[in-house]
N, C-alpha and C. Protein backbone atom coordinates (compact mmCIF):
# COMPACT_ATOMS: atom_id res chain seq x y z
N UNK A 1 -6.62 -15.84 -1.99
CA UNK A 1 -5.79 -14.65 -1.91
C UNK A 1 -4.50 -15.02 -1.18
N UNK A 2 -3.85 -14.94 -1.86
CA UNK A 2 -2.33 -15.54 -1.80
C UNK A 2 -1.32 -14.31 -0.98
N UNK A 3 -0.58 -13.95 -0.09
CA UNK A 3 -0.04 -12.89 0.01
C UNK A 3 1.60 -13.16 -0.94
N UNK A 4 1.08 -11.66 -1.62
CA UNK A 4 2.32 -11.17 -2.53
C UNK A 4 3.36 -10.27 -2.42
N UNK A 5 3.28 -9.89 -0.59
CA UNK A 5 3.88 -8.49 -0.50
C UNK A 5 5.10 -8.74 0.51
N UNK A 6 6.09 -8.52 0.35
CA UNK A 6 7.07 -8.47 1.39
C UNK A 6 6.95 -7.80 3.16
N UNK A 7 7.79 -7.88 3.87
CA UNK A 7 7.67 -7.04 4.93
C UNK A 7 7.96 -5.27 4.60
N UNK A 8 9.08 -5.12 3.81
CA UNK A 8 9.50 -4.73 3.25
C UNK A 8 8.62 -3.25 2.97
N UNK A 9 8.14 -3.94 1.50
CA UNK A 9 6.91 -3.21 0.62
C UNK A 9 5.78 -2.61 1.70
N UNK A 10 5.13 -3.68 2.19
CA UNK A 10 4.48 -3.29 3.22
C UNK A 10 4.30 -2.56 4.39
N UNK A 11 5.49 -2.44 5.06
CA UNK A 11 5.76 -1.09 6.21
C UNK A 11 6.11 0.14 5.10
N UNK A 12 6.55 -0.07 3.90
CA UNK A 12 6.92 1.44 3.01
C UNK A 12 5.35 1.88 2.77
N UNK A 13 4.22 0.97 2.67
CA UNK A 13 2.62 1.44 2.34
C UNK A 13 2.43 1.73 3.50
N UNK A 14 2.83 1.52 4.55
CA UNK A 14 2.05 1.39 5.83
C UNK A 14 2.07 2.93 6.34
N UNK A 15 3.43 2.86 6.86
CA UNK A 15 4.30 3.72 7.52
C UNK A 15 4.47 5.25 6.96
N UNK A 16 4.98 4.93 5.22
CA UNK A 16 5.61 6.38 4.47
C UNK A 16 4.78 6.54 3.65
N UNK A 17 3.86 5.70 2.89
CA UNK A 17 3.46 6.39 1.62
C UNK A 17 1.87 6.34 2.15
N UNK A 18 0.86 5.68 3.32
CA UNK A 18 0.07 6.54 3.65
C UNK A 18 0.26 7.51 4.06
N UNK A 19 0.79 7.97 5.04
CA UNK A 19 0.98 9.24 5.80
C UNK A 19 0.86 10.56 5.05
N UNK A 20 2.00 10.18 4.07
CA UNK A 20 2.30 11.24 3.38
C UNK A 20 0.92 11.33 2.01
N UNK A 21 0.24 10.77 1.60
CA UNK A 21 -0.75 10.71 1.40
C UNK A 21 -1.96 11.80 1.67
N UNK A 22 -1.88 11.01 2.96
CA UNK A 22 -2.69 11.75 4.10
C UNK A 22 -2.99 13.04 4.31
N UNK A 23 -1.32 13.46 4.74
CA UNK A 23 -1.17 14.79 4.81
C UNK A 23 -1.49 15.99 3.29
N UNK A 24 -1.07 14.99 2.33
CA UNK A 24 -1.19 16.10 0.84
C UNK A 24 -2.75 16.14 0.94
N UNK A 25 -3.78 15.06 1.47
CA UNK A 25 -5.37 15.55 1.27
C UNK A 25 -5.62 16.50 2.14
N UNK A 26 -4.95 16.77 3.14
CA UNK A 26 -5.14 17.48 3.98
C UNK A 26 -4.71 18.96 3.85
N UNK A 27 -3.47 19.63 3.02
CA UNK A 27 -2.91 20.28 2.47
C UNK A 27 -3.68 21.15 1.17
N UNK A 28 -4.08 19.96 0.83
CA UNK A 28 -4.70 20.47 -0.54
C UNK A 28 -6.47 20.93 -0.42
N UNK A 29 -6.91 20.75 1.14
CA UNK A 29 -7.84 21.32 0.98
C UNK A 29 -8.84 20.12 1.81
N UNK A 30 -9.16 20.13 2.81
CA UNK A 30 -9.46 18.84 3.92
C UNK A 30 -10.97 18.23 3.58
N UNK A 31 -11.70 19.16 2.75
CA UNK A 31 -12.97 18.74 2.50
C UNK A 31 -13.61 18.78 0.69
N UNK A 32 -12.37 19.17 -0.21
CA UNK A 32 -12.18 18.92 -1.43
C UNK A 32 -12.18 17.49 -1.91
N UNK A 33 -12.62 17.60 -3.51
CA UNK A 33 -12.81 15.98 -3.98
C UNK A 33 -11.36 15.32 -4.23
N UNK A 34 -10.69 16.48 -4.27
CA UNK A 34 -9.28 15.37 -4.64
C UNK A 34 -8.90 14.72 -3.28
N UNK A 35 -9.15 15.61 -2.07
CA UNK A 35 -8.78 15.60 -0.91
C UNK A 35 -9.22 13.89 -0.70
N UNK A 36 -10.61 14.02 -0.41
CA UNK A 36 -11.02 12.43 -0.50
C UNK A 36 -10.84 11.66 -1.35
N UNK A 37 -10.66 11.65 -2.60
CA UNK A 37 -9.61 10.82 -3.56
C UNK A 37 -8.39 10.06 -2.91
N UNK A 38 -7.31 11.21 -2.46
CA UNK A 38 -5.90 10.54 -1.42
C UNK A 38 -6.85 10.21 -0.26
N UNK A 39 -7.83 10.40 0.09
CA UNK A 39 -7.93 9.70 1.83
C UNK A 39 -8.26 7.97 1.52
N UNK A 40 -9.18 8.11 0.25
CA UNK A 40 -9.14 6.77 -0.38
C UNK A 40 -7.91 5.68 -0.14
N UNK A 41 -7.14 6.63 -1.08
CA UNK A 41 -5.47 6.10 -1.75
C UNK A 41 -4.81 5.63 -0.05
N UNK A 42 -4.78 6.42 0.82
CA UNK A 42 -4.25 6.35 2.10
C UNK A 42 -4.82 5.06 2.98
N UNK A 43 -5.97 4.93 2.61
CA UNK A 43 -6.57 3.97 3.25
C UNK A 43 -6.71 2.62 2.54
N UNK A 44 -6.17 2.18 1.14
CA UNK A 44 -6.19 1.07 0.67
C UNK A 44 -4.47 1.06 0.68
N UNK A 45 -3.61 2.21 1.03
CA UNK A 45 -2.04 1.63 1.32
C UNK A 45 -2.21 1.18 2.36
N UNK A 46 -2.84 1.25 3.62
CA UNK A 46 -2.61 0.95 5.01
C UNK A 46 -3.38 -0.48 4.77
N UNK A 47 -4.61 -1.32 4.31
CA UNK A 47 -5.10 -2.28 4.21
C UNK A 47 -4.62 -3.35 3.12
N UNK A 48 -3.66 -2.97 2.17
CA UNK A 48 -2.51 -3.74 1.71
C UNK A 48 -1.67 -4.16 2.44
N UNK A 49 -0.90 -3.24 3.29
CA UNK A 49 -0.51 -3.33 4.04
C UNK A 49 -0.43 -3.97 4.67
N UNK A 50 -1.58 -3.94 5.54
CA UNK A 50 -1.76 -4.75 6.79
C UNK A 50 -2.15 -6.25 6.10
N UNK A 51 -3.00 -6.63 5.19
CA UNK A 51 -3.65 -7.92 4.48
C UNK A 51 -2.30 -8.46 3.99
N UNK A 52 -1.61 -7.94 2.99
CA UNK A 52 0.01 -8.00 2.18
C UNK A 52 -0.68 -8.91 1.61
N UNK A 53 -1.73 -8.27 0.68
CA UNK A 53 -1.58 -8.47 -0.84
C UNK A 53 -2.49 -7.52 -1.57
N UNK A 54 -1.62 -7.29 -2.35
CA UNK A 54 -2.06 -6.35 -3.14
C UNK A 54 -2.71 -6.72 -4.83
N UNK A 55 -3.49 -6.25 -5.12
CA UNK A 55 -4.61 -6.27 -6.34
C UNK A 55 -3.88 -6.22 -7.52
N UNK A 56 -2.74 -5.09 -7.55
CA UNK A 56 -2.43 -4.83 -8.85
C UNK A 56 -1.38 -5.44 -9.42
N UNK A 57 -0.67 -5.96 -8.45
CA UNK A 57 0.66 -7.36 -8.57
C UNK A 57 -0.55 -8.92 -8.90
N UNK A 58 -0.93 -8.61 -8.57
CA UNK A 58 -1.40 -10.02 -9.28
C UNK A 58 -1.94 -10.54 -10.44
N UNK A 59 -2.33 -9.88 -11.41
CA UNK A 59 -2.71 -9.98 -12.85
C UNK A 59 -1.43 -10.17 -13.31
N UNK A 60 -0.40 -9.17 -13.26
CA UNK A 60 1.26 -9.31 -13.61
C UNK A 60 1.98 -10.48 -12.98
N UNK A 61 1.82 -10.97 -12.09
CA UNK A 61 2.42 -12.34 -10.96
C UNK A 61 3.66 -11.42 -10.24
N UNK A 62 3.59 -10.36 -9.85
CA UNK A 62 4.30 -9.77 -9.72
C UNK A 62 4.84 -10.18 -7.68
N UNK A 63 5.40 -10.34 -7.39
CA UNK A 63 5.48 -10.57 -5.93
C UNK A 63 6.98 -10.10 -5.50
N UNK A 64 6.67 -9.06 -4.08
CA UNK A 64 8.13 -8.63 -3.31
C UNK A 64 8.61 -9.61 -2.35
N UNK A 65 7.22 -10.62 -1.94
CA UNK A 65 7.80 -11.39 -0.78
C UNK A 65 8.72 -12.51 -1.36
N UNK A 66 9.55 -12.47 0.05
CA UNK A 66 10.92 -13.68 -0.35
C UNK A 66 10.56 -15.14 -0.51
N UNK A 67 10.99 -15.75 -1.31
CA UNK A 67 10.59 -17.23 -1.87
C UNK A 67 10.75 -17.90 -0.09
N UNK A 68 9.88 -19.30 0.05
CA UNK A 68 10.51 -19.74 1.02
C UNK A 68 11.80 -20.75 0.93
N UNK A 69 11.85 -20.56 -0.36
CA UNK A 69 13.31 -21.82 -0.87
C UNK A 69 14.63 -20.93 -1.17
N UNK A 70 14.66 -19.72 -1.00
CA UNK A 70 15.93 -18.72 -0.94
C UNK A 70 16.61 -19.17 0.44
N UNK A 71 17.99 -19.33 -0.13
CA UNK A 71 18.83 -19.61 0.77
C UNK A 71 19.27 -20.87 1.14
N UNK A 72 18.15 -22.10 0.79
CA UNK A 72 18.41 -23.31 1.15
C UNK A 72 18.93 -24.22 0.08
């Protein structure tokens, strides 16, 4: 497991798009199935996150992190 994720990408899963996540399961009803659906979603942005790599960039080769040969 190779990390594919920028700093970048990764504080935007971390920081903005769990949270807000979070809050819509919570909004929409705190003990509903969709509710735990996003608590899911919230909790595999924050462990991408934190790991920086993600599952679904990698079948595609898809990667945000910066080459280490940029710039030189």
């Amino acid at each position: 497991m190779t990390v594919n994720m920028g700093s970048t990408d990764r504080k935007i899963r971390a920081f903005l798009i769990a949270p807000l996540v979070g809050i819509v399961g919570i909004v929409v009803g705190p003990t509903g199935a969709l509710a735990y659906v996003l608590y899911l979603l919230a909790a595999v942005m924050v462990l991408t996150g934190v790991v920086g790599f993600c599952p679904l960039y990698a079948p595609f080769k898809i990667s945000t992190k910066r080459s280490e040969h940029a710039g030189v």
